[in-house]
C-alpha atoms as a PDB file:
ATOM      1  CA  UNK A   1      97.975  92.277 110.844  1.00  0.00           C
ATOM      2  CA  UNK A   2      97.110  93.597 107.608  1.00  0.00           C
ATOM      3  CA  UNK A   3     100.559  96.335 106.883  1.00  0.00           C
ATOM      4  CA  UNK A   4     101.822  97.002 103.758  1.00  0.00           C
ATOM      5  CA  UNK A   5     100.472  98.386 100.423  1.00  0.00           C
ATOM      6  CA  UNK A   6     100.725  95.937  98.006  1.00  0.00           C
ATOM      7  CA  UNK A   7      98.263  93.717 100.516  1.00  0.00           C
ATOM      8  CA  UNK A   8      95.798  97.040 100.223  1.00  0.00           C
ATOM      9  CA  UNK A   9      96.165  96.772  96.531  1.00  0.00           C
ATOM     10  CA  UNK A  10      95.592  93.162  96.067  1.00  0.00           C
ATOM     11  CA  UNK A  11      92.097  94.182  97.884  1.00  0.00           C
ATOM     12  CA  UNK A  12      91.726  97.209  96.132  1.00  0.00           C
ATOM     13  CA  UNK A  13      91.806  95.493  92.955  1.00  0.00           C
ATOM     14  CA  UNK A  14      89.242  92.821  93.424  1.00  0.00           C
ATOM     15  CA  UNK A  15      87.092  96.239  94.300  1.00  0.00           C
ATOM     16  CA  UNK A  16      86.562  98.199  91.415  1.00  0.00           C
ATOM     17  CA  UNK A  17      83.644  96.762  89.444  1.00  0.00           C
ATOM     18  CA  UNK A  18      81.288  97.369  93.407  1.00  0.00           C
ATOM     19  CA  UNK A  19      79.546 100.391  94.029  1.00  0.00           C
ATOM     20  CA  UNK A  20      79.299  99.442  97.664  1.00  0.00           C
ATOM     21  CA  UNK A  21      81.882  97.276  99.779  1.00  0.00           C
ATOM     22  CA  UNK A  22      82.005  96.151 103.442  1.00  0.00           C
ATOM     23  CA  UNK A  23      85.319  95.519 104.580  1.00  0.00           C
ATOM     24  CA  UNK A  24      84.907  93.090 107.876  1.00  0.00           C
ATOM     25  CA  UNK A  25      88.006  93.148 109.703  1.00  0.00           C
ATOM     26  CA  UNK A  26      86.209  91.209 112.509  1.00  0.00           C
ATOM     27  CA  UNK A  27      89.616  89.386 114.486  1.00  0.00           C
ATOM     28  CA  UNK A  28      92.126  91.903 112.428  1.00  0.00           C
ATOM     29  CA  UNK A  29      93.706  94.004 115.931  1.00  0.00           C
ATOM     30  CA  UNK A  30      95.879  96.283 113.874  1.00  0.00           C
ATOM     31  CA  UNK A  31      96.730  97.406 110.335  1.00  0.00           C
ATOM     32  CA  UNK A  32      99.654  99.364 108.650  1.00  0.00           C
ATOM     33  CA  UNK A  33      99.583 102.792 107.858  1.00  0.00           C
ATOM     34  CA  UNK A  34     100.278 102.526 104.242  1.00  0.00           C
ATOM     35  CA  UNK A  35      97.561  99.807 104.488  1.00  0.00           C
ATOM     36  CA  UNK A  36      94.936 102.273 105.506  1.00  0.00           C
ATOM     37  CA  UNK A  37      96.213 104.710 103.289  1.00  0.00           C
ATOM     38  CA  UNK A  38      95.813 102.914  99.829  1.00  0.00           C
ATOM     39  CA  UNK A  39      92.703 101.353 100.436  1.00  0.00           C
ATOM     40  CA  UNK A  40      91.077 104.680 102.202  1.00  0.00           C
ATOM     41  CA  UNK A  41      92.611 107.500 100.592  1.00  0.00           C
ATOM     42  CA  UNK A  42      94.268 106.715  97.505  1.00  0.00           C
ATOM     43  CA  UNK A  43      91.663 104.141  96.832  1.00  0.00           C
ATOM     44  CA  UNK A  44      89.286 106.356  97.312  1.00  0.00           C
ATOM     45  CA  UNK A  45      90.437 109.319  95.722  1.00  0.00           C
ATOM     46  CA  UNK A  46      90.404 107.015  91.962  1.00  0.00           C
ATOM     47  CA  UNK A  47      87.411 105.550  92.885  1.00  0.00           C
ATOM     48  CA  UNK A  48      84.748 108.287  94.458  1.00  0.00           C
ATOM     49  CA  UNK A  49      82.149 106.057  93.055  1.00  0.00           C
ATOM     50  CA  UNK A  50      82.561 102.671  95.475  1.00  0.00           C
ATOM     51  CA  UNK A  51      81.823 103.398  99.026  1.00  0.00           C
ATOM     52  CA  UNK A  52      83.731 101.203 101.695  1.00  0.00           C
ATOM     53  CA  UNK A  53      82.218 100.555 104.826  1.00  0.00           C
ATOM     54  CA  UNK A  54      84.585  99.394 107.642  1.00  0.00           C
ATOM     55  CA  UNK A  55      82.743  97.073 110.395  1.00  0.00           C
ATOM     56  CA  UNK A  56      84.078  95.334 113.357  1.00  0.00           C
ATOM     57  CA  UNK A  57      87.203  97.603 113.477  1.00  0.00           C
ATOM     58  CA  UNK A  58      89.403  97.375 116.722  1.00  0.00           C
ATOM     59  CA  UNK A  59      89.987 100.796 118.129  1.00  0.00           C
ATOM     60  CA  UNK A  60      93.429 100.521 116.808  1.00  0.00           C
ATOM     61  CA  UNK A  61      92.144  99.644 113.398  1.00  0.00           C
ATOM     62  CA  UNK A  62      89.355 102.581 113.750  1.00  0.00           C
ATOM     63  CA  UNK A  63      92.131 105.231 114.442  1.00  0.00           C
ATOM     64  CA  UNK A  64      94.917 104.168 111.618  1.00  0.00           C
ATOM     65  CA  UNK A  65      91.512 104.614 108.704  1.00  0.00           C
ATOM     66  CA  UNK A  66      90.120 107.610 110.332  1.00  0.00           C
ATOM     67  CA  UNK A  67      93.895 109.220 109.984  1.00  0.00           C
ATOM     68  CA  UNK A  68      93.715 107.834 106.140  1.00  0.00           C
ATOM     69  CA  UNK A  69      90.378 109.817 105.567  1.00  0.00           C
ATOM     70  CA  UNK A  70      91.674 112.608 107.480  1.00  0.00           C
ATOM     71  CA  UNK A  71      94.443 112.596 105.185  1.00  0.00           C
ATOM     72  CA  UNK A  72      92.135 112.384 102.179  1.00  0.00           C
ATOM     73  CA  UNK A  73      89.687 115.161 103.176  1.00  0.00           C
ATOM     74  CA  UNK A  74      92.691 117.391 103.616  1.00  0.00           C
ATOM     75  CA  UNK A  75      94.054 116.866  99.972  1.00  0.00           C
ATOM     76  CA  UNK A  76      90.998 117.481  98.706  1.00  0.00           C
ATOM     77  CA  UNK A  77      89.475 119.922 100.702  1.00  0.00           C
ATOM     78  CA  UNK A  78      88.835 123.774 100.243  1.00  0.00           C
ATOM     79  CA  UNK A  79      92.365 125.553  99.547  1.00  0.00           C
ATOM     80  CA  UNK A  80      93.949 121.765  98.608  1.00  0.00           C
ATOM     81  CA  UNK A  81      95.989 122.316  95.276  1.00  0.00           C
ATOM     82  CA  UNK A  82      96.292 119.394  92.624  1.00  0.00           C
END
């Protein structure tokens, strides 16, 4: 299980010179929610450039980085404040 943030950053960082990432989390049945949260919304919200694709996601896994883009859309979304 893939949990905290510092594992999402040790990703994140091997990341930022891509335009276009596939994360594979083929076997991976869960993951934190500060996991999903640095690599899907704070990741994403320094780096609008590189698009991450998710692909083999458990429905567990599905639901914790659709509630990280959720998240993310709702910062930055119409009436969000910086």
């Amino acid at each position: 299980m893939l949990v905290s943030r510092a594992e999402a950053k040790r990703i994140a960082s091997r990341l930022e010179c891509l335009e276009e990432v596939v994360l594979d989390f083929d076997g991976v049945a869960a993951i934190g929610q500060a996991f999903a949260d640095e690599l899907f919304r704070v990741f994403a919200a320094v780096h609008p450039n590189i698009r991450i694709t998710p692909v083999n996601t458990a429905p567990a896994v599905d639901q914790m980085i659709r509630r990280a883009v959720a998240a993310g859309a709702a910062q930055s979304g119409p009436g969000a404040h910086s």
